[in-house]
Protein backbone atom coordinates (compact mmCIF):
# COMPACT_ATOMS: atom_id res chain seq x y z
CA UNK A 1 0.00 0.00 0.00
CA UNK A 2 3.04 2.22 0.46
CA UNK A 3 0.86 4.21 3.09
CA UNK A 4 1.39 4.55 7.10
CA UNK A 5 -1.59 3.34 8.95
CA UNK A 6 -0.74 4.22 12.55
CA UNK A 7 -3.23 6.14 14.46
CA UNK A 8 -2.04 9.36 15.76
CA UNK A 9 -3.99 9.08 19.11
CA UNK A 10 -2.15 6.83 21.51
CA UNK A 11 -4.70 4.29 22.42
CA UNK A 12 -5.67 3.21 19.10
CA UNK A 13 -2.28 2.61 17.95
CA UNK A 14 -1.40 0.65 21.19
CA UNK A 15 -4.22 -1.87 19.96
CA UNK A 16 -2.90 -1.44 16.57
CA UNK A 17 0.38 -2.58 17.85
CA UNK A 18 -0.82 -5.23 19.70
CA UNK A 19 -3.02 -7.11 16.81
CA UNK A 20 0.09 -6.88 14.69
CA UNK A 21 2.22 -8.66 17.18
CA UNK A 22 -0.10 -11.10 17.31
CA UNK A 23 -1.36 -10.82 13.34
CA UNK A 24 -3.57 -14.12 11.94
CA UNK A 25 -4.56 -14.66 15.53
CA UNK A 26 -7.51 -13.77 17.37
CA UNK A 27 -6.51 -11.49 19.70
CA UNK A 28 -9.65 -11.21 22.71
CA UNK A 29 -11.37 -7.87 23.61
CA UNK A 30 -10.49 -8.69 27.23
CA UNK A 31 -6.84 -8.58 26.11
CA UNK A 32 -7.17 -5.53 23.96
CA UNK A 33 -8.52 -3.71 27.22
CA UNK A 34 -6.28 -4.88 29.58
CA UNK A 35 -3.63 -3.80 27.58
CA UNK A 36 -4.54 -0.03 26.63
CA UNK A 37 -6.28 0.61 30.04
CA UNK A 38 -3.84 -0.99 32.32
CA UNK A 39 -6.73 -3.74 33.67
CA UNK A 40 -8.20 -0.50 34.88
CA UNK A 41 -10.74 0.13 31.60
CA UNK A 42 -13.72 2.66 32.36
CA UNK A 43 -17.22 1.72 32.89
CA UNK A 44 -17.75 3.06 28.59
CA UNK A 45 -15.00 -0.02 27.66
CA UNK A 46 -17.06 -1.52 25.62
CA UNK A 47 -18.12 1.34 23.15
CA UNK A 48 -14.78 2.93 23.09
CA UNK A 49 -13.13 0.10 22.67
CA UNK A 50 -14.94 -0.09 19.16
CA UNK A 51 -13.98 3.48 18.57
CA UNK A 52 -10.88 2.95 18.69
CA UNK A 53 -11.16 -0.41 16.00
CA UNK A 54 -13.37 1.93 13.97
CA UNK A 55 -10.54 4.55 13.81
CA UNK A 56 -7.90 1.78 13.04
CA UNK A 57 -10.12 0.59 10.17
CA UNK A 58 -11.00 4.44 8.80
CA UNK A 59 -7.19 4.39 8.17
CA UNK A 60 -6.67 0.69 6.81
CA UNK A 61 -9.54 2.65 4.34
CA UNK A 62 -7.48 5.38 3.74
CA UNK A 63 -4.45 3.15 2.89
CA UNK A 64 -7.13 0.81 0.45
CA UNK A 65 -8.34 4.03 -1.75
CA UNK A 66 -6.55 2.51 -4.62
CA UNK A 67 -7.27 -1.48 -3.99
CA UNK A 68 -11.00 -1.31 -5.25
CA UNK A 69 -12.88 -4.61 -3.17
CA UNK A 70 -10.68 -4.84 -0.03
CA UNK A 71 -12.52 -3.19 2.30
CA UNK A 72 -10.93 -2.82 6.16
CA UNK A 73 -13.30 -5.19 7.54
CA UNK A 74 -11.46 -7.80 5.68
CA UNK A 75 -7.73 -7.03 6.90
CA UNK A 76 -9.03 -6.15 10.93
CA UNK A 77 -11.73 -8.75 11.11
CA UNK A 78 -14.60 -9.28 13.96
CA UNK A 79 -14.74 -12.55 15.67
CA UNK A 80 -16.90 -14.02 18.83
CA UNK A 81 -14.11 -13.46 21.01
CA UNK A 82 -12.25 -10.45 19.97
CA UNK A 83 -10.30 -9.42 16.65
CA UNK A 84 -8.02 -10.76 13.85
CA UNK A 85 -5.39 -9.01 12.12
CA UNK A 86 -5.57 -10.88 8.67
CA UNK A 87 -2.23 -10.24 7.83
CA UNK A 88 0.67 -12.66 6.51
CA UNK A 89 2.73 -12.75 10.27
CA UNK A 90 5.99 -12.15 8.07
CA UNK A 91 4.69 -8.76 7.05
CA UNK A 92 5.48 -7.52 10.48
CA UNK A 93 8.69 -7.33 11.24
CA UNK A 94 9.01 -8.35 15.11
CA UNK A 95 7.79 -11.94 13.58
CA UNK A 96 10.25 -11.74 10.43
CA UNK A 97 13.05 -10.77 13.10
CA UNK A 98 12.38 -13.92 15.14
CA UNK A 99 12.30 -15.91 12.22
CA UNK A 100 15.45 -14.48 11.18
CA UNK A 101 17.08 -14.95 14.71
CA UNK A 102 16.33 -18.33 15.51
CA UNK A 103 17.96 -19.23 12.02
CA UNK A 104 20.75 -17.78 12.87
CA UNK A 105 20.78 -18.92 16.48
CA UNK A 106 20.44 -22.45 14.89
CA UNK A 107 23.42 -21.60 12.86
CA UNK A 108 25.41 -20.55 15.80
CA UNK A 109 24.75 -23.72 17.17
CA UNK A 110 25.67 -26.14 14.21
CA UNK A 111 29.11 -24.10 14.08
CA UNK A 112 28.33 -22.72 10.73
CA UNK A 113 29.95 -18.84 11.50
CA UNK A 114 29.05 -17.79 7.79
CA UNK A 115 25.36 -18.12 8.12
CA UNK A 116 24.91 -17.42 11.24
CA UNK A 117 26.31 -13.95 10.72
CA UNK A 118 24.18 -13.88 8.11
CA UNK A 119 20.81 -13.99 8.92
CA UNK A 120 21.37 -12.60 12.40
CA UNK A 121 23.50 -9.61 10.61
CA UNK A 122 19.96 -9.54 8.73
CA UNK A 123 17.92 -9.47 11.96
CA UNK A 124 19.86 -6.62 13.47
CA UNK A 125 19.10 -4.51 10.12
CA UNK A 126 15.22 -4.82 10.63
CA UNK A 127 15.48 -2.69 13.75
CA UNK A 128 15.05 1.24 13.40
CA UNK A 129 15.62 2.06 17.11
CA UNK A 130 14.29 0.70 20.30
CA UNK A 131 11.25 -1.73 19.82
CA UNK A 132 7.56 -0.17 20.31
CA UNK A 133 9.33 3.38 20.56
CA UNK A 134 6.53 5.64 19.60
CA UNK A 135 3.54 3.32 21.46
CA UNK A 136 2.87 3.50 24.94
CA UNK A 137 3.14 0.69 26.51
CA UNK A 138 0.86 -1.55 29.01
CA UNK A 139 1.63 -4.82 30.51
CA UNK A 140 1.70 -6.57 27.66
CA UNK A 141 3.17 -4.51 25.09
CA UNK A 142 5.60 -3.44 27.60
CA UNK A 143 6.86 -7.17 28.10
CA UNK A 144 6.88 -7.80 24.26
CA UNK A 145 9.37 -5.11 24.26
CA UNK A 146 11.55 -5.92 26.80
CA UNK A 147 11.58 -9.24 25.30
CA UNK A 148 12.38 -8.10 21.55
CA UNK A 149 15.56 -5.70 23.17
CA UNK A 150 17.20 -8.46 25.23
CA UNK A 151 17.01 -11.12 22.13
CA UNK A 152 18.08 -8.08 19.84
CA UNK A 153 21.03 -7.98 22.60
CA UNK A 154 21.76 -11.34 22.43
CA UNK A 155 22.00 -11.49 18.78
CA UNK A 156 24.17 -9.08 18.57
CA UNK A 157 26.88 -10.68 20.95
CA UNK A 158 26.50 -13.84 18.65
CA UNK A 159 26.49 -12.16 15.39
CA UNK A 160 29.66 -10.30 16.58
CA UNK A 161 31.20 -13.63 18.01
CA UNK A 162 30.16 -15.00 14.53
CA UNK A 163 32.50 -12.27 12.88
CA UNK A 164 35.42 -12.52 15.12
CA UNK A 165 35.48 -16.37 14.44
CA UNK A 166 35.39 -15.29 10.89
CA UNK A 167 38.65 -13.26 11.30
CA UNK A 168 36.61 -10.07 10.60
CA UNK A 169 38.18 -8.01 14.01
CA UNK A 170 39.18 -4.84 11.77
CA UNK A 171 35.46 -4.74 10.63
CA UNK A 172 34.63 -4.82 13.98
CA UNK A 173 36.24 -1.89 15.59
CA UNK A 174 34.01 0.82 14.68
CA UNK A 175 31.06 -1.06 15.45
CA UNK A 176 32.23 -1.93 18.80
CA UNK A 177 33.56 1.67 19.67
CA UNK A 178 30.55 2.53 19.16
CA UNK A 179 28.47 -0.11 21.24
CA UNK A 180 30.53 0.19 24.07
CA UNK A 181 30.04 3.81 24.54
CA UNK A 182 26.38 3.31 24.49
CA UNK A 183 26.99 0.38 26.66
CA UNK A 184 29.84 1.31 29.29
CA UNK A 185 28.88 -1.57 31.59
CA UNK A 186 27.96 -4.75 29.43
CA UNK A 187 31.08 -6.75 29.75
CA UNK A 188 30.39 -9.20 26.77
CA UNK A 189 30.69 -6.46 24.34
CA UNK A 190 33.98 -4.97 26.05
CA UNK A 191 35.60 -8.44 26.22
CA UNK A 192 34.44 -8.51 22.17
CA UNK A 193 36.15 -5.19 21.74
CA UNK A 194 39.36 -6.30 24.02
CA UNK A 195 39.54 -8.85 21.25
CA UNK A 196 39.20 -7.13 18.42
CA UNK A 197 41.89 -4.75 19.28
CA UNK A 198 44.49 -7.05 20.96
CA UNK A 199 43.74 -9.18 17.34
CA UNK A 200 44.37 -5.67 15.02
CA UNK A 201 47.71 -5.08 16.81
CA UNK A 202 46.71 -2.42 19.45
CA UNK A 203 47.37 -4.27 22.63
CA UNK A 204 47.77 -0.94 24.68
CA UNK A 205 44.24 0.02 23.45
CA UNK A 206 42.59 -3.47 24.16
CA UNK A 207 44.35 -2.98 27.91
CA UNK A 208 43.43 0.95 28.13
CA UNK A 209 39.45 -0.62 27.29
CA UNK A 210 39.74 -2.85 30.05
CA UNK A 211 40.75 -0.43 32.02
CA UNK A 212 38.05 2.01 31.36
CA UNK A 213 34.95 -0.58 32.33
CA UNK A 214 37.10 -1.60 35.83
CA UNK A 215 36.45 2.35 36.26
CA UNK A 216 33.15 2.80 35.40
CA UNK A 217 32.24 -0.64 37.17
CA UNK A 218 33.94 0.40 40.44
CA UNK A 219 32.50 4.47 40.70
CA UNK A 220 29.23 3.44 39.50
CA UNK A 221 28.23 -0.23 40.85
CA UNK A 222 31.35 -0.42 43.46
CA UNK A 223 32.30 -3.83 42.04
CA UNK A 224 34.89 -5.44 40.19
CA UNK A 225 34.65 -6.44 36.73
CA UNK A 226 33.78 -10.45 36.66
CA UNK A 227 36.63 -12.84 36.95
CA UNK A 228 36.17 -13.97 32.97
CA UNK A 229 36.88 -10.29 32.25
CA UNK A 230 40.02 -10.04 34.45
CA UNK A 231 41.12 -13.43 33.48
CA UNK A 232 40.59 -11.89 29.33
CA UNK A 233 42.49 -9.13 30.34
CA UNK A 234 45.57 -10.99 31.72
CA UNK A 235 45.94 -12.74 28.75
CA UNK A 236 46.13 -9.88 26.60
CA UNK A 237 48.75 -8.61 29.00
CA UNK A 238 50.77 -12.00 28.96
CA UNK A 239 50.12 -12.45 25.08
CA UNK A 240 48.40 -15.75 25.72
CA UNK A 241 48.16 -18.07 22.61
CA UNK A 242 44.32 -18.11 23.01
CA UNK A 243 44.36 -14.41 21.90
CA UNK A 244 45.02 -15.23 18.46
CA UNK A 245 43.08 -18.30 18.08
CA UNK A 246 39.84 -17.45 16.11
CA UNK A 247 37.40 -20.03 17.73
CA UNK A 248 38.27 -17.87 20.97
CA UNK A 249 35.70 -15.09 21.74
CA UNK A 250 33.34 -13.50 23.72
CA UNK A 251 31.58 -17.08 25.22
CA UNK A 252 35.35 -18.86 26.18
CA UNK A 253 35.21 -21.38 28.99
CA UNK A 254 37.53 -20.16 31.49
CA UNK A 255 39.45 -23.12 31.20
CA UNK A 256 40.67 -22.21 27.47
CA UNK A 257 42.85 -19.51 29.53
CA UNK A 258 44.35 -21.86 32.05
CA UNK A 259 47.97 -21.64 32.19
């Protein structure tokens, strides 16, 4: 259709948000009010509730001008229980993303670093900034999107562990600069950017990063940085063989450092 459908006004494009999540399912109207009231919905739930679907559909409409017999009423269809988003689930892309991840997850798994960077490099692209930014959130929106930012996290480390096992640590730098300024106190993603650098020649740098998360770590949690960090960070110091082994990244078992 090549035209935006979201509802200006919050609440209907919290339900919006919600049917599409859940699109060729029936979501229920109980759920639908939970969710944009806060299981708190007003004594008028019922009629507003179908305002809101009504102003959904008026811009499904809009977005049909051109698509002479589709009418709204078949994409955001009325059932016993609640409403179905007749859509094709891939056409959103939180489901094309976990599609895309557990491929590459899979891939991880089976030891096959070329596709797994692959489709979870092509998982990472969907995203256009945090998930469900511009909907409020209720209880259940708000757990979809916690859930869709810590697998988007996730993937990330394993995409990036896919990359270094690929000998791609120069590729990596700028990336990782970057993540770990956004991220001062996620350890997995220093200990990827120790690597990177120690692997690129810049040993002083890859110390000068460890040294920079024991800071933060210390003035802002009062802690230490985790034994697998301090043990990663010895070994660059020492020049341990493991350093330049590519099957050794972020995930090591601490024993691959024993002396």
């Amino acid at each position: 259709m090549g035209v935006s459908v979201v509802p200006t006004a919050s609440k209907p494009s919290q339900l919006l948000a919600l049917l599409a999540l859940n699109a060729g399912r029936v979501v229920t109207a109980t759920a639908l009010m939970e969710e944009i009231w806060d299981f708190r919905p007003p004594r008028s739930r019922i009629p507003t509730l179908h305002t809101y679907i009504l102003q959904v559909r008026r811009k499904f409409q809009e977005a049909l001008a051109d698509c002479g017999g589709i009418s709204s009423k078949d994409i955001l269809i009325t059932r016993r229980a609640g409403y179905l988003l007749d859509l094709d689930p891939e056409d959103v892309d939180a489901v094309k993303y976990d599609k895309l991840s557990g491929q590459g997850r899979r891939a991880v798994n089976e030891g096959d670093n070329e596709t797994a960077a692959r489709y979870l490099g092509e998982a990472l692209r969907l995203w256009r900034g945090p998930a469900l930014a511009d909907v409020p959130c209720g209880p259940q929106l708000g757990i979809e999107a916690m859930r869709l930012e810590e697998n988007r996290l996730g993937d990330l480390h394993l995409r990036i562990d896919a990359d270094l096992r690929l000998g791609r640590h120069y590729q990596l730098l700028g990336e990782l600069a970057t993540l770990c300024a956004r991220h001062p106190m996620l350890e997995n993603l220093r200990a990827q950017y120790m690597i990177a650098l120690y692997r690129s020649g810049r040993q002083c740098q890859a110390l000068d990063a460890y040294q920079q998360l024991r800071a933060t770590m210390i003035d802002q949690l009062g802690v230490e940085p985790s034994p697998r960090v301090r043990q990663l960070h010895h070994a660059i110091l020492t020049g341990h063989p493991a350093m330049d082994d590519p099957s050794f990244v972020s995930s090591w078992e601490p024993a691959s450092l024993a002396s």
